[in-house]
Each structure stands twice: as structure tokens, then as C-alpha cells.
Protein backbone atom coordinates (compact mmCIF):
# COMPACT_ATOMS: atom_id res chain seq x y z
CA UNK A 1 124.37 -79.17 -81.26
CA UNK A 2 127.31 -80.84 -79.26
CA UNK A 3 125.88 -84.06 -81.02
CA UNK A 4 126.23 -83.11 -84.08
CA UNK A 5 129.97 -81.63 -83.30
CA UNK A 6 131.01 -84.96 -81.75
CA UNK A 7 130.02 -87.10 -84.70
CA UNK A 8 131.62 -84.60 -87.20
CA UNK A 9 135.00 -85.06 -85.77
CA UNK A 10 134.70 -88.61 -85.36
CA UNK A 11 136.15 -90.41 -88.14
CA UNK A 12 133.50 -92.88 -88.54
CA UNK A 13 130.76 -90.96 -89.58
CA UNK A 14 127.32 -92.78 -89.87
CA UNK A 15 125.36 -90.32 -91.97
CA UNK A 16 122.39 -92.11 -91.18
CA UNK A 17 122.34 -91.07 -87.04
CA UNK A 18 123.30 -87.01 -87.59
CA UNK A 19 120.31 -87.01 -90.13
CA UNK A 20 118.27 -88.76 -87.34
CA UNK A 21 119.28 -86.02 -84.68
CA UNK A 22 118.77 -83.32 -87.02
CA UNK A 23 115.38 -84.43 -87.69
CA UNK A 24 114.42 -84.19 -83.83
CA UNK A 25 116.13 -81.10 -83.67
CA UNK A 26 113.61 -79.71 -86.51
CA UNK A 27 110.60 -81.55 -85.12
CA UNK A 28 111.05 -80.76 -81.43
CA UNK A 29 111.02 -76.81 -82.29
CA UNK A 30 107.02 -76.52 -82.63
CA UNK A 31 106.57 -78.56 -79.53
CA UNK A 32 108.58 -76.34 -77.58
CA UNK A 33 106.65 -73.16 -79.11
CA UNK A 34 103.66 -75.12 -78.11
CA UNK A 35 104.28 -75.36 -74.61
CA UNK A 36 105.80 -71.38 -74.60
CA UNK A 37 102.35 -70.15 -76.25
CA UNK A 38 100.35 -68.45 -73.31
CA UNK A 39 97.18 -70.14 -72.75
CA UNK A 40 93.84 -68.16 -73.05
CA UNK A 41 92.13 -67.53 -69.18
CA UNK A 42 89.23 -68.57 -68.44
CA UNK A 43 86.68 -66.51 -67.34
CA UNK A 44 83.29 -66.03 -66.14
CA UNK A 45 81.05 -66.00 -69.04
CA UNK A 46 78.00 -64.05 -69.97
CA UNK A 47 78.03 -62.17 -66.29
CA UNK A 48 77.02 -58.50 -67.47
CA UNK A 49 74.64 -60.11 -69.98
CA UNK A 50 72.39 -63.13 -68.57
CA UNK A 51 73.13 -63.04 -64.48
CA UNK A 52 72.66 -59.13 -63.55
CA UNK A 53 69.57 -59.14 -65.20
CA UNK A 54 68.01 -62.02 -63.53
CA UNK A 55 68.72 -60.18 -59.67
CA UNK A 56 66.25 -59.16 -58.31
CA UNK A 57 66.66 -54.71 -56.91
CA UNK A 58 67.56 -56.21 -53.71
CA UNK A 59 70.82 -58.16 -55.10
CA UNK A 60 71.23 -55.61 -57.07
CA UNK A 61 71.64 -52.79 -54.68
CA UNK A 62 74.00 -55.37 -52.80
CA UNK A 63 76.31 -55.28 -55.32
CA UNK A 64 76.58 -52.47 -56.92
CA UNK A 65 75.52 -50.06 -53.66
CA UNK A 66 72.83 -48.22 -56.35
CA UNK A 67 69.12 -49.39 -56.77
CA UNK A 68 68.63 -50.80 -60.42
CA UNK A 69 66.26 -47.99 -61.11
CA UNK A 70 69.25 -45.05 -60.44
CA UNK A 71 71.78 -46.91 -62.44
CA UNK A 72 69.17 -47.42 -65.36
CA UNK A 73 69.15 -43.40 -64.61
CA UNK A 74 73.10 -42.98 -65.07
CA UNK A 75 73.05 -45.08 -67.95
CA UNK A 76 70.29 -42.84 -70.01
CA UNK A 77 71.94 -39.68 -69.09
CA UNK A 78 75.81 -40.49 -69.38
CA UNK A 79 76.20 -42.35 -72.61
CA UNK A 80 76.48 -38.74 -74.85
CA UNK A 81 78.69 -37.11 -73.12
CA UNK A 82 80.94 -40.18 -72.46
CA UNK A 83 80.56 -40.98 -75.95
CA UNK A 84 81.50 -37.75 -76.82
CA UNK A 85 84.26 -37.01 -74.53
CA UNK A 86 85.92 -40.80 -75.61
CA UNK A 87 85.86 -39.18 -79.45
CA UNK A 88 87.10 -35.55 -78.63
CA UNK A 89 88.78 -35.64 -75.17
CA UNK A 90 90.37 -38.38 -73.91
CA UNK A 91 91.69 -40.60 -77.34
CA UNK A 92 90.40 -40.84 -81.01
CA UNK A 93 87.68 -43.12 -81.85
CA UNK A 94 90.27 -46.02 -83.50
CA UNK A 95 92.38 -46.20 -80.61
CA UNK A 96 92.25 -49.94 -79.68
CA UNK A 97 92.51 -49.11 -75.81
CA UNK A 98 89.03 -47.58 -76.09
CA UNK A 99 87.87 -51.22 -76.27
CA UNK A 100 84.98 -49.81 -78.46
CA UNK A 101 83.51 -53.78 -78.85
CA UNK A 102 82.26 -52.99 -74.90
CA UNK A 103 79.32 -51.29 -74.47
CA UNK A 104 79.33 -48.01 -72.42
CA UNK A 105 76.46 -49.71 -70.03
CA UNK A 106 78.98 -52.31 -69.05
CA UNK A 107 82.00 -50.15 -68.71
CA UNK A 108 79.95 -47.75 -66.61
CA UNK A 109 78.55 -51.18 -64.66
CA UNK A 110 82.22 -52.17 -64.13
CA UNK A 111 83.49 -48.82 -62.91
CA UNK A 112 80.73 -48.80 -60.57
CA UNK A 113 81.53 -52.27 -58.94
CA UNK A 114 85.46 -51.27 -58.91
CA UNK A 115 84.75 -48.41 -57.18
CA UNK A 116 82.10 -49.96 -54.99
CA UNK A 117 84.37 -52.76 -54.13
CA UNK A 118 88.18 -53.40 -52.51
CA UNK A 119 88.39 -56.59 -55.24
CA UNK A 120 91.52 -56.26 -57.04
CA UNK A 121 91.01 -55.51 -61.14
CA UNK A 122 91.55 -59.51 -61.63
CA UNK A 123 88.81 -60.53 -59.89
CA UNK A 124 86.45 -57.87 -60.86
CA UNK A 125 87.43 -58.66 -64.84
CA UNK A 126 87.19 -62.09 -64.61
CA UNK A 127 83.36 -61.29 -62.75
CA UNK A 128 82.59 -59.38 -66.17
CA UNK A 129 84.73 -61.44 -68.44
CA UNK A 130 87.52 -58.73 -69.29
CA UNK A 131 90.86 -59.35 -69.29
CA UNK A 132 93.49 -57.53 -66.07
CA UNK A 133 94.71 -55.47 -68.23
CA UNK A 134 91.42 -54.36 -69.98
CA UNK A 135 89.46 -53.62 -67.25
CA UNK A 136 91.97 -51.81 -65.94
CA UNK A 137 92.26 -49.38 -69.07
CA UNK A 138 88.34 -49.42 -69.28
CA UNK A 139 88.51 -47.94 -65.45
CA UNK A 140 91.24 -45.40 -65.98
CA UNK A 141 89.51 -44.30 -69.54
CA UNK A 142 85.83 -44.24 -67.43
CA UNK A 143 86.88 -42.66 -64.22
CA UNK A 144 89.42 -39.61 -66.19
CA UNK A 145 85.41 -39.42 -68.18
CA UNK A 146 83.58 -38.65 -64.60
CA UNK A 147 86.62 -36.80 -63.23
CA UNK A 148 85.70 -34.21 -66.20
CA UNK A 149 81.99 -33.77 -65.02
CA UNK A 150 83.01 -32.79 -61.72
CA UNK A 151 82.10 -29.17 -62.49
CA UNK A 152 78.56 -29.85 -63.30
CA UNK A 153 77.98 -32.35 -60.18
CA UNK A 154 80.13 -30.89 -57.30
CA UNK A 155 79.63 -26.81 -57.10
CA UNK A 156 80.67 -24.31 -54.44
CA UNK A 157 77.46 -22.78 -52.93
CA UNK A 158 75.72 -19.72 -54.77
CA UNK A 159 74.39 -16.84 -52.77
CA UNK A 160 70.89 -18.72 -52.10
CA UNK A 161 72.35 -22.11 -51.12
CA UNK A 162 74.77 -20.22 -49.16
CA UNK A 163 72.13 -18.82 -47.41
CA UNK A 164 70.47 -21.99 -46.80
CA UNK A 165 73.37 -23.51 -45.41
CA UNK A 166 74.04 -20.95 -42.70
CA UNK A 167 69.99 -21.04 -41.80
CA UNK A 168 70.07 -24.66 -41.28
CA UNK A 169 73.36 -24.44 -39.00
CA UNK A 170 71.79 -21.09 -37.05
CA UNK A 171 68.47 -23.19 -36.63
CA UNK A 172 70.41 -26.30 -34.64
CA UNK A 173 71.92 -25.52 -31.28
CA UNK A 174 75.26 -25.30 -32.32
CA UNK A 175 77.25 -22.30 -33.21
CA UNK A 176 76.19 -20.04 -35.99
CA UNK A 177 77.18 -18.92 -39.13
CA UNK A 178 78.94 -21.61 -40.63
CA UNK A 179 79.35 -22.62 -44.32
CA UNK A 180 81.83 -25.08 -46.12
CA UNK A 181 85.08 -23.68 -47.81
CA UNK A 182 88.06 -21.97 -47.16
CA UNK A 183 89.00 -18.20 -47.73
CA UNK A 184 88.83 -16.31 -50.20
CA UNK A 185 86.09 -17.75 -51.19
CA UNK A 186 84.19 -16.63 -47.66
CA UNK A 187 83.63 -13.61 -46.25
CA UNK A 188 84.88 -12.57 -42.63
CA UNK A 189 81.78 -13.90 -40.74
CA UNK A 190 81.75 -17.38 -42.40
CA UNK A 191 83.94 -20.40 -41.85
CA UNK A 192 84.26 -23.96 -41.81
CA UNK A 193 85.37 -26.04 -38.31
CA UNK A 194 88.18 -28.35 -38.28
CA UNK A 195 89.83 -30.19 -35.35
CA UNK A 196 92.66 -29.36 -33.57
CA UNK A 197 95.23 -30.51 -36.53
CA UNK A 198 94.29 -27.31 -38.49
CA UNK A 199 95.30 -23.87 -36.93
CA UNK A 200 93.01 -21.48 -35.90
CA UNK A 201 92.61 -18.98 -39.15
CA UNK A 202 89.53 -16.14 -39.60
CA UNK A 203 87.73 -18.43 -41.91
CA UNK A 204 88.40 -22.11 -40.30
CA UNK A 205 87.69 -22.28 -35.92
CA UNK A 206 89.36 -25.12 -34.42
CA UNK A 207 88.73 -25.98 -30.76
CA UNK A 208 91.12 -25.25 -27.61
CA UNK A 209 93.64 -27.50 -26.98
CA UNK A 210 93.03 -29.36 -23.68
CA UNK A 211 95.98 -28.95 -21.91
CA UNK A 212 93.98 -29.55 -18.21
CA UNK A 213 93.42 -25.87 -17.60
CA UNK A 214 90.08 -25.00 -19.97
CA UNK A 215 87.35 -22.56 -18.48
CA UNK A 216 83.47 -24.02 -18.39
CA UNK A 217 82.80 -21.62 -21.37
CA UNK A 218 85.60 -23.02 -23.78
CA UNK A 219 84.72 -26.73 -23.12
CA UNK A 220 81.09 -25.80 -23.98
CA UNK A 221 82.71 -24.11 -26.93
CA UNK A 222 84.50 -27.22 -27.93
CA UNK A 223 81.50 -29.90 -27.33
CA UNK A 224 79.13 -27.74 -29.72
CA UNK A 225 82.39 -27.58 -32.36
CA UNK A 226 82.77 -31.14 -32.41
CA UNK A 227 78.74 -31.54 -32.36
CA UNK A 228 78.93 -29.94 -35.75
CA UNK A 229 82.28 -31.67 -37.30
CA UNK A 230 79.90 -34.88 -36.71
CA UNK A 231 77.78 -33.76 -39.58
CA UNK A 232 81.18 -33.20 -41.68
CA UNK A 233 82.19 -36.74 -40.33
CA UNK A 234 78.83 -38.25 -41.65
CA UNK A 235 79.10 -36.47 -44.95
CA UNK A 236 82.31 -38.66 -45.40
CA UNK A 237 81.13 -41.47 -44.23
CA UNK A 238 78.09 -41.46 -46.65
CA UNK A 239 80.84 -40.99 -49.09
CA UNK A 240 83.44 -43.80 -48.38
CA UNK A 241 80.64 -46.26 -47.25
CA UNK A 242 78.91 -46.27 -50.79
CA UNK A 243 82.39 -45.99 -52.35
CA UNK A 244 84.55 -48.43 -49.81
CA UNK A 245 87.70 -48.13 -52.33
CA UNK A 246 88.10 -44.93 -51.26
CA UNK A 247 88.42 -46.07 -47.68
CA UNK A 248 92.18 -47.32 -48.67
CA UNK A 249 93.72 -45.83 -52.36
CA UNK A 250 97.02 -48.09 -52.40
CA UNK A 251 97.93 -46.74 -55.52
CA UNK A 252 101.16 -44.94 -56.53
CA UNK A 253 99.70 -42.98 -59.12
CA UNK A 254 98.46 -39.81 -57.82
CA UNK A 255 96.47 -38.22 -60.68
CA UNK A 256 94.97 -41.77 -60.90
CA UNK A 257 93.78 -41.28 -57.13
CA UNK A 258 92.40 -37.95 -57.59
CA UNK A 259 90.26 -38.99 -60.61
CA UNK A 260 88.46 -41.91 -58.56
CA UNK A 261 88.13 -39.83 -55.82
CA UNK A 262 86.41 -36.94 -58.43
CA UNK A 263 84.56 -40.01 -60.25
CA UNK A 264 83.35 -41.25 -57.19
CA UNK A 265 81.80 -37.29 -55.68
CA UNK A 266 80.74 -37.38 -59.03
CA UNK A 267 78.11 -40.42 -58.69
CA UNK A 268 77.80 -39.73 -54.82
CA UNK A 269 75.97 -36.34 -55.97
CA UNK A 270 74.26 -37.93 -58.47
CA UNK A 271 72.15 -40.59 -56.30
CA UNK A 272 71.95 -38.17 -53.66
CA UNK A 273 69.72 -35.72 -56.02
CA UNK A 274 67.46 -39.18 -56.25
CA UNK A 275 67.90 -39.36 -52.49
CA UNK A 276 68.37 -42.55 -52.62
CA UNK A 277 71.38 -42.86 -49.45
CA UNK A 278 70.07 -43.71 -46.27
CA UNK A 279 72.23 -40.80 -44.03
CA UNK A 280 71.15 -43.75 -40.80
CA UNK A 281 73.15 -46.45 -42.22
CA UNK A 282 76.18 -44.90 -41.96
CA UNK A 283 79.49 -45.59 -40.72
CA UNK A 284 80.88 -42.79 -38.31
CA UNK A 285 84.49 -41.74 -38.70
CA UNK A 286 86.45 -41.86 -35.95
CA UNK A 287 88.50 -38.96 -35.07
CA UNK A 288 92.08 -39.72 -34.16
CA UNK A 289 93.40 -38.46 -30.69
CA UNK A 290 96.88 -38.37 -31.76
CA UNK A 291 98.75 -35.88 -33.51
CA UNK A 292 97.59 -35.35 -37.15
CA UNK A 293 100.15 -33.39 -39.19
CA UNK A 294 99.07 -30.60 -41.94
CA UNK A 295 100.63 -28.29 -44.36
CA UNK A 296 101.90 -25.36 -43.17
CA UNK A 297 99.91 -22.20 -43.57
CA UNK A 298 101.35 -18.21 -44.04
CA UNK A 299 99.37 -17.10 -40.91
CA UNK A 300 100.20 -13.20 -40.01
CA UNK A 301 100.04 -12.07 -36.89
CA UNK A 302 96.75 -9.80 -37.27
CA UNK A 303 94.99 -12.39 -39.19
CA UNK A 304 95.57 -14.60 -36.36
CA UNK A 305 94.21 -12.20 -33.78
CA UNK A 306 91.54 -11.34 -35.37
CA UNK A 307 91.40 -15.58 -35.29
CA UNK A 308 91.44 -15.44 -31.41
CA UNK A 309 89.03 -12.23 -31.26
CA UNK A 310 86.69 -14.42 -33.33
CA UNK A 311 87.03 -17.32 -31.53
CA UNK A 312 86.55 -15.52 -28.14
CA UNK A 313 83.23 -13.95 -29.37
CA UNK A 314 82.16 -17.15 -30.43
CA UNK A 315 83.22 -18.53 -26.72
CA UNK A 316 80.88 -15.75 -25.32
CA UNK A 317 77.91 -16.67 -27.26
CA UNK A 318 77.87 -20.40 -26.96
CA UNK A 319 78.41 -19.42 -23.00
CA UNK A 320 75.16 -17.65 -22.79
């Protein structure tokens, strides 16, 4: 453009050379939109439809953490309700985010590897040839989907597996009477164990606090406690071991980390009705020995002695 100003006030205009500039101004404009026009990624192709099938259960279970056989399982028993949920629940059935032109087996097949996985959603698209930003809305869609079914795969105890629960606690030597959930959903002689974080409440027995000075009886009480968090400890572990995102959730969207945390119980319960986990290949979580801070609690004062009178009896019977 300050061309074409210069040779318009000079006096000796050659017509000729501003046509010539004017025509590489025009012919230079679809080059430059050329070089501006983002360039399709590649990706891996055909990943979900020719490689899976060709491992053999062993890869298989490798990468996905399921046997072929239990995901086959998921995938014959899902597909209605997700189907129906996508239409009625979660968006309508035109909504271009839905990315109806993927099949529900390889969304499922994707969640299943994010969730399995630490890889970031770049690497784990370009594995099953979707896009950053697709996988990513196939995940959120899929997990919010599982998060839903909670209810039907993750229950508080009835009466009779209550039961069954506090038998197989009284039958170990450990302390008796314990089941998994805080009040009010317990009764007085129930509660769960928790370390020395939580404060002592009717329904939830933490141990003493070593401060150099315990008695024989409340270090035996405190051994058999943390004999019994162990099995709460390994309950996690089976968890975050088959589902290793959940080990670190640096994300910044909360209801986002609650739903892969509910899709992820969700399929833990699942393959554990096909006992399929193996509870010796496990990876034991290690309690911390420094100060671990928790939300503050309305404790009264007779609630919490009754606490101590329950904790004493408990003392006494562990002692004998």
C-alpha cells in the first residue's frame, strides 16, 4: 500500500508498474490464506478397528486392565442405557458433540484406556484416531453416563450384607463389630476405623495418639485397628491400581473429578462381580505419619464420651 501511495504522488506516473503491484497484491492473498489454513493431524489409523482385535487376552488385559471377555460383558450390557441416557439425559440426539458417527463400543473402549491410563487426551486420541478435543467431549459425555449408574453398582449394605460384613470382621482376630459408613446411617454398636486424622466419634474409632506414655492394652488396641484399616487400604488400592488416573486428578474441574471417580467405582464393581481382580497384586497404600488435616466435625461433649466409653470397652476386650 505505501507503493502504491508513493507512485500516486509522483508526477511521473508509469501506469504500467502500479498495475503490476496491484496484481501481486491480488495474487499473493490466496497464498497467504494457504499457509494460515490449519493443516489436518495425522493420526493413528484404524487402531480400535484392525489392531485391538488382533491382541491376543494377554495384551489385552495389559492395556486396558480388563480381560477381553469382561469388556465384551460391559459392552452387551451398557449400550441401552447409554444409548438411552445420550437421547433423554445428557443432550438430544442431533447435538454434534455426541459424535454419534463413533460407536458406543469405542467410546466405552476409550473411556476405559483414559481412565486406565495417566496419557494425556492427545495421546490417547491420536491411539484411537480422535481428535484432542473429541475425545475429550466423548470422555466427559461417557464418564457423566457411568457417574449416573452409580446407584445401581455402588449400594450401602442391606440388613443381610450388613450382617455379613460384621460376621466376617468378628470371625478375624481383630476387633468386632465393624461395618463401613458413617452415622446416621449406623446404629450405636457399629462403626468404621479411621487413623488418627479423624476424631474419635461413636460411629468412627480412631487409635490413641502416641505421645510416649501408652499402656500395653492401648498399643494392642492400636496394632489390631491398624490390622483392619489394611483391608480399607487394600480396598483402595484395588481401586487406584486398576484405575491409575485416579492415583493423581490434576484437574480444576471438580464435578469433572467426581464423575471419573463415580465412573471408575462404577466399572471397579462391575469386574469385581466377575471376580476377575487379583486382591494379591496389589499395591499397598502407605499411610502418612505426618499430620493429615480434616473437616471439622460438631462433636458434643456426651457424644464424645460416650466416644471414649466406647473406645475404652473396646481397649478391655482386645486386652483379654
Amino acid at each position: 500500500m505505501d507503493t502504491i501511495v508513493f507512485l500516486a504522488m509522483d508526477d511521473g506516473i508509469n501506469m504500467n508498474l502500479v498495475e503490476h503491484v496491484l496484481n501481486e497484491l491480488v495474487e499473493s492473498e490466496p497464498n497467504q490464506l494457504r499457509i494460515r489454513r490449519r493443516k489436518k493431524r495425522p493420526r493413528n489409523e484404524n487402531y480400535f478397528e484392525l489392531i485391538i482385535p488382533r491382541y491376543t487376552d494377554i495384551q489385552f488385559s495389559e492395556h486396558f486392565r480388563i480381560s477381553r471377555e469382561t469388556f465384551e460383558l460391559i459392552s452387551y450390557r451398557f449400550p441401552v442405557i447409554i444409548a438411552y441416557m445420550l437421547i433423554t439425559a445428557i443432550a438430544p440426539l442431533t447435538d454434534p458433540l455426541l459424535n454419534m458417527n463413533v460407536s458406543i463400543e469405542k467410546k466405552m473402549m476409550f473411556t476405559i484406556w483414559t481412565l486406565a491410563k495417566p496419557g494425556s487426551f492427545l495421546a490417547v486420541g491420536d491411539r484411537f484416531g480422535l481428535s484432542k478435543s473429541t475425545g475429550h467431549q466423548i470422555f466427559k459425555n461417557m464418564i457423566t453416563i457411568l457417574a449416573n449408574l452409580l446407584p445401581k453398582y455402588v449400594k450401602w449394605p442391606n440388613d443381610t450384607s450388613r450382617a455379613l460384613s460384621e460376621k466376617s470382621f468378628q470371625d478375624k482376630p481383630a476387633i468386632c463389630r465393624i461395618t463401613n459408613m458413617v452415622n446416621p446411617l449406623l446404629p450405636k454398636n457399629l462403626h468404621i476405623v479411621g487413623d488418627s486424622a479423624y476424631p474419635l466419634l461413636l460411629n468412627l474409632m480412631t487409635p490413641f495418639k502416641d505421645n510416649g506414655s501408652l499402656t500395653c492394652s492401648e498399643v494392642t488396641y492400636n496394632v489390631k485397628l491398624s490390622s483392619i484399616r489394611s483391608i480399607i487400604e487394600r480396598a483402595f488400592a484395588l481401586l487406584t491400581r486398576k484405575w491409575r488416573r485416579l492415583k493423581y486428578l490434576d484437574i480444576s474441574d471438580f464435578q469433572l473429578g467426581n464423575n471419573m471417580i463415580a465412573a471408575a467405582c462404577v466399572l471397579h464393581n462391575f469386574i469385581l462381580s466377575n471376580d476377575e481382580i487379583n486382591i494379591d497384586d496389589v499395591d499397598i497404600i502407605e499411610e502418612s505419619d505426618g499430620p493429615t488435616e480434616c473437616a471439622d466435625l460438631a462433636v458434643t461433649t456426651d457424644t464424645y464420651v460416650e466416644a471414649v466409653a466406647k473406645r475404652r470397652h473396646m481397649v478391655q476386650l482386645v486386652s483379654k
